[in-house]
N, C-alpha and C. Protein backbone atom coordinates (compact mmCIF):
# COMPACT_ATOMS: atom_id res chain seq x y z
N UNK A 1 8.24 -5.17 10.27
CA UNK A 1 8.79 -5.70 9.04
C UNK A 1 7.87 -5.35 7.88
N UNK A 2 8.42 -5.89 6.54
CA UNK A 2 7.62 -5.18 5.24
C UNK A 2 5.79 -6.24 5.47
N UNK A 3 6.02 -7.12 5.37
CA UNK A 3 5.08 -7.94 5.45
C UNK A 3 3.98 -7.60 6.42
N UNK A 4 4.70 -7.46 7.41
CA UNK A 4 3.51 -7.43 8.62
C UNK A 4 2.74 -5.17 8.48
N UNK A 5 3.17 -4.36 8.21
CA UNK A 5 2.30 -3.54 7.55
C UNK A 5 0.88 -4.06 6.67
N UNK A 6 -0.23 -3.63 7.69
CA UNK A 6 -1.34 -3.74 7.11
C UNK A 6 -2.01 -2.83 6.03
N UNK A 7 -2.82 -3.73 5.10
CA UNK A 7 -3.37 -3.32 4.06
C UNK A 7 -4.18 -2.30 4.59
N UNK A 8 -5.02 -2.73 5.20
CA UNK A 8 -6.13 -1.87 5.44
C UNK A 8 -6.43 -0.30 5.58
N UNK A 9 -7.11 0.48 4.94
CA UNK A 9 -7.11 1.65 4.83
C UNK A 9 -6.05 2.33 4.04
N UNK A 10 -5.45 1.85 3.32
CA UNK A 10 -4.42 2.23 2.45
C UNK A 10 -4.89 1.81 0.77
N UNK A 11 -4.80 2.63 -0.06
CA UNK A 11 -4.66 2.70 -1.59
C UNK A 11 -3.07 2.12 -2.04
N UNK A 12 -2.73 1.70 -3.19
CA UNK A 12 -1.06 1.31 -3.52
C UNK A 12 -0.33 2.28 -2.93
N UNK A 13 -0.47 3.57 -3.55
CA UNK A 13 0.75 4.56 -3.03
C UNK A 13 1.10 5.01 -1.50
N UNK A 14 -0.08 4.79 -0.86
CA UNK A 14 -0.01 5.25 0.57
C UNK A 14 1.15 4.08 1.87
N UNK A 15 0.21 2.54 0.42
CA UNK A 15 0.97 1.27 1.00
C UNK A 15 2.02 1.32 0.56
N UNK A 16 2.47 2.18 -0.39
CA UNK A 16 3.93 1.72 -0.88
C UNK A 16 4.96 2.22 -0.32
N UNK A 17 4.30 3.96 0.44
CA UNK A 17 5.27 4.58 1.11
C UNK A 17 4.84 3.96 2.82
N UNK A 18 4.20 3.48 3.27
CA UNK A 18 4.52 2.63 4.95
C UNK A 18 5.90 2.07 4.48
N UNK A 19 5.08 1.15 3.31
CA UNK A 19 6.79 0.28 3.81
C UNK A 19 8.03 1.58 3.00
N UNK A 20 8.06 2.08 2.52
CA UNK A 20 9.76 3.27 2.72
C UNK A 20 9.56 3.25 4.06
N UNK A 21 9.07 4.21 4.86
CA UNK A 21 8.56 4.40 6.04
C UNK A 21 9.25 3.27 6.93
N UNK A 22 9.15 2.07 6.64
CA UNK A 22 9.80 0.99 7.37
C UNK A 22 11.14 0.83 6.94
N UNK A 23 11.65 1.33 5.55
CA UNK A 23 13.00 0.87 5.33
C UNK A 23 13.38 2.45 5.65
N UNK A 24 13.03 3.75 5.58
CA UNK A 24 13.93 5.32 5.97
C UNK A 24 13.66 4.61 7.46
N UNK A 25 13.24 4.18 8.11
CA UNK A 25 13.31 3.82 10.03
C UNK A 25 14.52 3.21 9.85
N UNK A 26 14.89 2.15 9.01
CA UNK A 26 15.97 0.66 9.62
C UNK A 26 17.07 1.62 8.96
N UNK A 27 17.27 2.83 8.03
CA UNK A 27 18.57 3.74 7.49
C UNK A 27 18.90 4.59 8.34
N UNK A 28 18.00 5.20 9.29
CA UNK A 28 18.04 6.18 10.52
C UNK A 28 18.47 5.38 11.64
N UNK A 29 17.89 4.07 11.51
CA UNK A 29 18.84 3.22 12.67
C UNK A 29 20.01 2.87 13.12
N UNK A 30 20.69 2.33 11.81
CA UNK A 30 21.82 1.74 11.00
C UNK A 30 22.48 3.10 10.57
N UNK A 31 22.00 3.42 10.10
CA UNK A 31 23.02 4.55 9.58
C UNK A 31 23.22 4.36 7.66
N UNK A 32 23.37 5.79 7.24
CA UNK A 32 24.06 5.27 5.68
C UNK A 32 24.46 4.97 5.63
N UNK A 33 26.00 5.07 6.22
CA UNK A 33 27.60 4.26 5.51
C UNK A 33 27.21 2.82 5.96
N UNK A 34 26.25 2.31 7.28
CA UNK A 34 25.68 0.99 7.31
C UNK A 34 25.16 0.50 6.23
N UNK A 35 24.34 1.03 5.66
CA UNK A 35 23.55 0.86 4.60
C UNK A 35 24.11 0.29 3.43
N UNK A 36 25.19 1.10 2.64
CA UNK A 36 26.19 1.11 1.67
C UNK A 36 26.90 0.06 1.92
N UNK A 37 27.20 -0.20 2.85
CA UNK A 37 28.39 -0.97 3.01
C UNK A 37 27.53 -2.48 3.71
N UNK A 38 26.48 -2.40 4.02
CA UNK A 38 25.71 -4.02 4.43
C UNK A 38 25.29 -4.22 2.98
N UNK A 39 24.71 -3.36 1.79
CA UNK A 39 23.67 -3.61 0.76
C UNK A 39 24.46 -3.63 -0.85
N UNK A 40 23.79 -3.54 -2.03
CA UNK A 40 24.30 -3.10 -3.15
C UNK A 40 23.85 -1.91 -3.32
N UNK A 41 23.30 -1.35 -2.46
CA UNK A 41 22.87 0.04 -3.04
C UNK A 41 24.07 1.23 -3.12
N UNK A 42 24.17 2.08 -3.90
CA UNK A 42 24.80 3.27 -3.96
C UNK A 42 24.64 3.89 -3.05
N UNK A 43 25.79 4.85 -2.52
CA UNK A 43 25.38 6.07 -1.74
C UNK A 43 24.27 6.75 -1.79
N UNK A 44 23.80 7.38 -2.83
CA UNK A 44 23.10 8.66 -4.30
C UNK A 44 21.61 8.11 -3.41
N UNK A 45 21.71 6.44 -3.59
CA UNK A 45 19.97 5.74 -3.22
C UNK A 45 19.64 5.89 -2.24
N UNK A 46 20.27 5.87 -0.93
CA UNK A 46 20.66 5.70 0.36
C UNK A 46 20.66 7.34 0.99
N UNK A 47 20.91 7.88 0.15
CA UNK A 47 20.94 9.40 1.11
C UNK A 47 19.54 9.92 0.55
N UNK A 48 19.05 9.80 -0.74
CA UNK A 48 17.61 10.06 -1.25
C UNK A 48 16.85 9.12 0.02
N UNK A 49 16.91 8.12 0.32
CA UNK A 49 16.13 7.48 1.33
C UNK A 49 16.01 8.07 2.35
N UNK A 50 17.04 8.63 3.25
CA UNK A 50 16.93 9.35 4.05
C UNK A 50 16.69 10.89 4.08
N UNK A 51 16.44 11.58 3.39
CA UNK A 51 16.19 12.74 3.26
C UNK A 51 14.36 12.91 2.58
N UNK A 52 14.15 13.45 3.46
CA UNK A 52 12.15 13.43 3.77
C UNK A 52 11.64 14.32 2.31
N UNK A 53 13.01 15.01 1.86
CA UNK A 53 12.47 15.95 1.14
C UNK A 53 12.82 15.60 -0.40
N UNK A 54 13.45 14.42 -0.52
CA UNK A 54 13.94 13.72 -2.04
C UNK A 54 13.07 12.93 -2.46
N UNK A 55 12.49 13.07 -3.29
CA UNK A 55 12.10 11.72 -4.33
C UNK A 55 12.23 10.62 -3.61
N UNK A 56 11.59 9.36 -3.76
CA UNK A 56 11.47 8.37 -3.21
C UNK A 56 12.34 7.41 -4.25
N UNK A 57 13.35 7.04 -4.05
CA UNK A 57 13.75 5.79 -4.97
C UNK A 57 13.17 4.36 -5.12
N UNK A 58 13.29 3.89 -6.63
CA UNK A 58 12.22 2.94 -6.69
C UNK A 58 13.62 1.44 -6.14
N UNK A 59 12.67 1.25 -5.11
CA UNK A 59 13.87 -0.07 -4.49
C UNK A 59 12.39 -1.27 -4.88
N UNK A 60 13.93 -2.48 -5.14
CA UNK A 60 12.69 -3.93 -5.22
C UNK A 60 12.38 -4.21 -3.62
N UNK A 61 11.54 -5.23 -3.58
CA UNK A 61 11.63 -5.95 -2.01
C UNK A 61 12.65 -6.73 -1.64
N UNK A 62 13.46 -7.08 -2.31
CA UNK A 62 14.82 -7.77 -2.07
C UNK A 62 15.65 -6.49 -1.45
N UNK A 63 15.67 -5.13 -1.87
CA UNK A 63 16.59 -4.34 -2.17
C UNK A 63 16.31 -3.65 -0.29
N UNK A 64 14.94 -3.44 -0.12
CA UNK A 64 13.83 -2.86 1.49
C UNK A 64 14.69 -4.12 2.40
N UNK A 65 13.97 -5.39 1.98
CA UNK A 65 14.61 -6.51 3.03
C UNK A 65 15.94 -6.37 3.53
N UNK A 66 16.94 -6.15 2.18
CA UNK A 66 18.18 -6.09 2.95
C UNK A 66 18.60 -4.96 3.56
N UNK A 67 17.78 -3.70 3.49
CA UNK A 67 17.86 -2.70 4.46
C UNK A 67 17.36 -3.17 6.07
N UNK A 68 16.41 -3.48 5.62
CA UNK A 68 15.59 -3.54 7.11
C UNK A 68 16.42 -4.82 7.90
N UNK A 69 16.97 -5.70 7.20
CA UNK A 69 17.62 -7.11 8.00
C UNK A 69 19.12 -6.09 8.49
N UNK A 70 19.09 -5.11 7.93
CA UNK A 70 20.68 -4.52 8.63
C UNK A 70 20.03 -4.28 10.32
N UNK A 71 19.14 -3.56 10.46
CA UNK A 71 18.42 -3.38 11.38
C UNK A 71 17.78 -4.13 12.65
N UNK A 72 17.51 -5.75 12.05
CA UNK A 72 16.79 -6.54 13.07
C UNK A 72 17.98 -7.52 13.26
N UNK A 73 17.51 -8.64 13.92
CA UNK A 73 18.31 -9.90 14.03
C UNK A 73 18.17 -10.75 12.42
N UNK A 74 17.39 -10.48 11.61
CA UNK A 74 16.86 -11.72 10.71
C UNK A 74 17.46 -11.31 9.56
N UNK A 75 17.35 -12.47 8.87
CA UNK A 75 17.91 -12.56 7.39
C UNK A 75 17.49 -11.71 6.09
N UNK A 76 18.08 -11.15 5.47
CA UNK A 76 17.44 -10.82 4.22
C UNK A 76 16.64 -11.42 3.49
N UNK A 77 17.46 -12.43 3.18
CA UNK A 77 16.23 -13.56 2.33
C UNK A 77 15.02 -13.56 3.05
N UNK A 78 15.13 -14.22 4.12
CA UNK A 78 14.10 -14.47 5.10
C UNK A 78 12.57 -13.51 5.43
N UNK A 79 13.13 -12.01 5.55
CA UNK A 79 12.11 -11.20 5.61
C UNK A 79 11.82 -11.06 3.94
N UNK A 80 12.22 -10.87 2.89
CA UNK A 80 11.26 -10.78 1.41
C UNK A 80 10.48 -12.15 1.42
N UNK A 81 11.23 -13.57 1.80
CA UNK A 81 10.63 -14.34 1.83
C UNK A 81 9.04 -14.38 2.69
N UNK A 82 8.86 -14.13 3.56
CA UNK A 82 8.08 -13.93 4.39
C UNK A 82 6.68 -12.73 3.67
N UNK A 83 7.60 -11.72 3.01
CA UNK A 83 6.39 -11.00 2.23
C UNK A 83 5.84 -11.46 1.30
N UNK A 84 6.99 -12.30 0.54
CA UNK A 84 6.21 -12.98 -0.80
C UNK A 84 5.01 -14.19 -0.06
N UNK A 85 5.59 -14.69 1.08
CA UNK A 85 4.64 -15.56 1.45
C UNK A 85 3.32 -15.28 1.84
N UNK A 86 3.25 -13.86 2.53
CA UNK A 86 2.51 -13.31 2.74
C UNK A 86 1.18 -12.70 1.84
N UNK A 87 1.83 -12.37 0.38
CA UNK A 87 0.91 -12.16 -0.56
C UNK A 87 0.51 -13.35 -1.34
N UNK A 88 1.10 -14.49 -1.10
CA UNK A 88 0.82 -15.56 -1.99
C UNK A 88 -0.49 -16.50 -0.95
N UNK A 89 -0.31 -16.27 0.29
CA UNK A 89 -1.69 -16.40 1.42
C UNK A 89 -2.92 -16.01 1.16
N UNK A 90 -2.30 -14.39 1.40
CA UNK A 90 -4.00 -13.44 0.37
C UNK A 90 -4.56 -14.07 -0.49
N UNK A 91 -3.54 -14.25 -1.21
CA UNK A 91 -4.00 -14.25 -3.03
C UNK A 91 -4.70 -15.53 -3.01
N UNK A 92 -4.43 -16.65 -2.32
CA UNK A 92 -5.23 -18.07 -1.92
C UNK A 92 -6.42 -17.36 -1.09
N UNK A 93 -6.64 -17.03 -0.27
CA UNK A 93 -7.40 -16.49 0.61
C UNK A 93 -8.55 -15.82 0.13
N UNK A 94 -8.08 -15.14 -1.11
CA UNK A 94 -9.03 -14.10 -1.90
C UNK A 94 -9.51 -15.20 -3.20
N UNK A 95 -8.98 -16.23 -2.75
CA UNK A 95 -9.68 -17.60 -3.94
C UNK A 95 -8.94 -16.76 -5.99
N UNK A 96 -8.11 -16.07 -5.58
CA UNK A 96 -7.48 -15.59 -6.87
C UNK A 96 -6.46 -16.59 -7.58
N UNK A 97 -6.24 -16.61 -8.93
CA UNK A 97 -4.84 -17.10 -9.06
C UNK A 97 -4.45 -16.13 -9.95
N UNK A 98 -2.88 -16.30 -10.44
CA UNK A 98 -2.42 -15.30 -11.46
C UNK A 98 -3.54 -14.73 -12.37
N UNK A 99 -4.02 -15.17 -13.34
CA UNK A 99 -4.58 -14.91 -14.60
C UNK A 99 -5.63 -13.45 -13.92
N UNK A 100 -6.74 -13.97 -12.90
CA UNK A 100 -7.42 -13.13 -12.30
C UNK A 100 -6.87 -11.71 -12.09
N UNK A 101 -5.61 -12.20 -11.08
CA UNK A 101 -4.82 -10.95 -10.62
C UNK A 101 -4.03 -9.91 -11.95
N UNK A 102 -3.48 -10.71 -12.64
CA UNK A 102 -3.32 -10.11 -13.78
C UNK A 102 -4.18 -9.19 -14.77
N UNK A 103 -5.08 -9.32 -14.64
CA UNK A 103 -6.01 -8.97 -15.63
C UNK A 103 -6.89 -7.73 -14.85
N UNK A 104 -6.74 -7.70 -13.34
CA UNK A 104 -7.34 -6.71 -12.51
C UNK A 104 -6.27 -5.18 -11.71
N UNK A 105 -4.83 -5.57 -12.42
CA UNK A 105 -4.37 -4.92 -12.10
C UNK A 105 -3.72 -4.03 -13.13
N UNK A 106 -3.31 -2.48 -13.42
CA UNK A 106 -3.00 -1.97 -14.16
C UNK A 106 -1.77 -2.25 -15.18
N UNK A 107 -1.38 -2.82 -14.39
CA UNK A 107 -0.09 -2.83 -15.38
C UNK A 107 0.54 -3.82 -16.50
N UNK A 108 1.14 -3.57 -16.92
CA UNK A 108 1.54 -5.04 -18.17
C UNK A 108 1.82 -6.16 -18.12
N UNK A 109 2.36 -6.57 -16.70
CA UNK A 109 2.79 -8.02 -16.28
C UNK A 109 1.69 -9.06 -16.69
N UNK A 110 2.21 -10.16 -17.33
CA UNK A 110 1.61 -11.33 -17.74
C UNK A 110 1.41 -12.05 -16.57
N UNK A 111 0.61 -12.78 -16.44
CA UNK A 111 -0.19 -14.07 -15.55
C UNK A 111 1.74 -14.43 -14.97
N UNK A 112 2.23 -14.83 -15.86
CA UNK A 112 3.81 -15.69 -16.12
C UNK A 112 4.73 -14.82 -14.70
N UNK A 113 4.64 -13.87 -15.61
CA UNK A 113 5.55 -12.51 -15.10
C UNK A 113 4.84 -12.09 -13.71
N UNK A 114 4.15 -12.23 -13.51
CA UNK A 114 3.36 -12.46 -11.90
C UNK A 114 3.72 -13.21 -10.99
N UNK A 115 3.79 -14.43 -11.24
CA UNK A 115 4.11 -15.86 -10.95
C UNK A 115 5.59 -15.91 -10.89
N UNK A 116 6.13 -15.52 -11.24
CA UNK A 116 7.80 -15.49 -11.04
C UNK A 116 7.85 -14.31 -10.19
N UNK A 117 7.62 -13.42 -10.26
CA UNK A 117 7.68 -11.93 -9.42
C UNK A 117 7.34 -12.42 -7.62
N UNK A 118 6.10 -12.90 -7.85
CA UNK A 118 6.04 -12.90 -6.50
C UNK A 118 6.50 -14.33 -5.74
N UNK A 119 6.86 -15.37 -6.68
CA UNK A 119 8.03 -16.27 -6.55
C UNK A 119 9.60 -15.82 -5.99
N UNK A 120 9.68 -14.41 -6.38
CA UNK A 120 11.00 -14.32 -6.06
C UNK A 120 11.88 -14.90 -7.03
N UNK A 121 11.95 -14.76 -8.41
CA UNK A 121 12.36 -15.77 -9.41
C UNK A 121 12.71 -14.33 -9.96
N UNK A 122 11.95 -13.31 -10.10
CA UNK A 122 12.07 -12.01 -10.98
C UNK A 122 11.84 -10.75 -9.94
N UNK A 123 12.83 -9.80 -10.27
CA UNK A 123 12.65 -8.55 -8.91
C UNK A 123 11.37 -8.47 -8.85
N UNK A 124 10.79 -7.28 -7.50
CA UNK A 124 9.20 -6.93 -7.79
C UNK A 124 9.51 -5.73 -7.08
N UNK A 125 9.15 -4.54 -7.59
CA UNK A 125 9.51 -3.17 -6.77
C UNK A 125 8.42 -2.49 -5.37
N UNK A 126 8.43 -2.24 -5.12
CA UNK A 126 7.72 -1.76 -3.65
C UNK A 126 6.19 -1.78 -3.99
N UNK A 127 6.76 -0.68 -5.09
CA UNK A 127 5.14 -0.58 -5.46
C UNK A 127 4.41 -0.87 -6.04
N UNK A 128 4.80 -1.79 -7.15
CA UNK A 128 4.18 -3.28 -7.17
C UNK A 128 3.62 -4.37 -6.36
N UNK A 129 4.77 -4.54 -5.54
CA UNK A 129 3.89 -5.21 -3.94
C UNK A 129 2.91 -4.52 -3.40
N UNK A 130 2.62 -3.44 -3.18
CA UNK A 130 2.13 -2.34 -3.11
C UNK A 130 0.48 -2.62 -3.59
N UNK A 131 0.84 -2.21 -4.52
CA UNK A 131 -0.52 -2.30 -5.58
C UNK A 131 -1.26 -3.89 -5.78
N UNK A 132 -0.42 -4.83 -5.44
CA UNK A 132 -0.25 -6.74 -5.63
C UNK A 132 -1.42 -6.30 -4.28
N UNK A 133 -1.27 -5.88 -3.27
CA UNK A 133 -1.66 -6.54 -1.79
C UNK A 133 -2.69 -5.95 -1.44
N UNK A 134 -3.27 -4.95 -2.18
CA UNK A 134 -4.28 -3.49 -1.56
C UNK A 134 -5.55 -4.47 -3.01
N UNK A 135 -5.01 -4.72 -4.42
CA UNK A 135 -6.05 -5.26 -5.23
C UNK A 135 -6.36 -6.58 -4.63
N UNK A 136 -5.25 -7.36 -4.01
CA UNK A 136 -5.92 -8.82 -3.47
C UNK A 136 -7.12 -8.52 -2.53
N UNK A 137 -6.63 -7.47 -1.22
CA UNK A 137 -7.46 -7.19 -0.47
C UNK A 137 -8.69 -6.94 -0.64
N UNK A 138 -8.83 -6.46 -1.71
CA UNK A 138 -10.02 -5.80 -2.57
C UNK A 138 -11.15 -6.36 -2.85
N UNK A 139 -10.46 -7.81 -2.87
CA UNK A 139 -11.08 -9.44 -3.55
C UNK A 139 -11.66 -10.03 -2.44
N UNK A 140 -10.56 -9.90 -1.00
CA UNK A 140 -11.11 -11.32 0.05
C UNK A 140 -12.63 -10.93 0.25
């Protein structure tokens, strides 16, 4: 599952493509027209996923989960839930809270906009989680 991929020895981008890596496995499993027809995704997203040699499309973790739940016994909700829980562990673990994490990571998101993101309140794209789980690690 997305969650259980370990940090370790991985930079954001390397972590960002395991987990594709875990959602092109559950599209090769399932199948595209599975895909399309379990998800909201387009065809266009879904065949770029599967093809080794396309661009990587930018999917949220809501968007991976409900690929990969086509695949297992478990819920969609359930597996993003489980990742957000997962980074919100670290992030206690690494004695961080928003403001910290915010301020150590590249990009524009506010303390706020953090806090809802990995709430699951506001999308969060792969590689954002990505980059969220490799800087916590960084910290413990």
């Amino acid at each position: 599952m997305l969650a259980a991929v370990d940090v370790d020895g991985h930079d954001a981008p390397s972590l960002r493509r395991a987990y594709e890596a875990v959602v092109t496995d559950a599209v090769e499993t399932v199948g595209e027209h599975a895909v399309v027809e379990g998800t909201a995704l387009d065809g266009d997203t879904v065949s770029a996923l599967a093809d080794e040699d396309a661009e990587s499309p930018t999917l949220t973790l809501a968007e991976a989960a409900a690929i990969v739940a086509l695949s297992t016994d478990r819920d969609a909700d359930a597996i993003a839930a489980e990742a957000r829980d997962r980074l919100l562990l670290e992030l206690s673990s690494a004695v961080l809270d928003v403001d910290a994490l915010a301020q150590g990571l590249d990009g524009d998101a506010t303390p706020k906009e953090l806090q809802a993101k990995m709430e699951g309140r506001h999308p969060m794209n792969l590689a954002e989680y990505a980059e969220i789980r490799v800087f916590v690690a960084g910290e413990r």
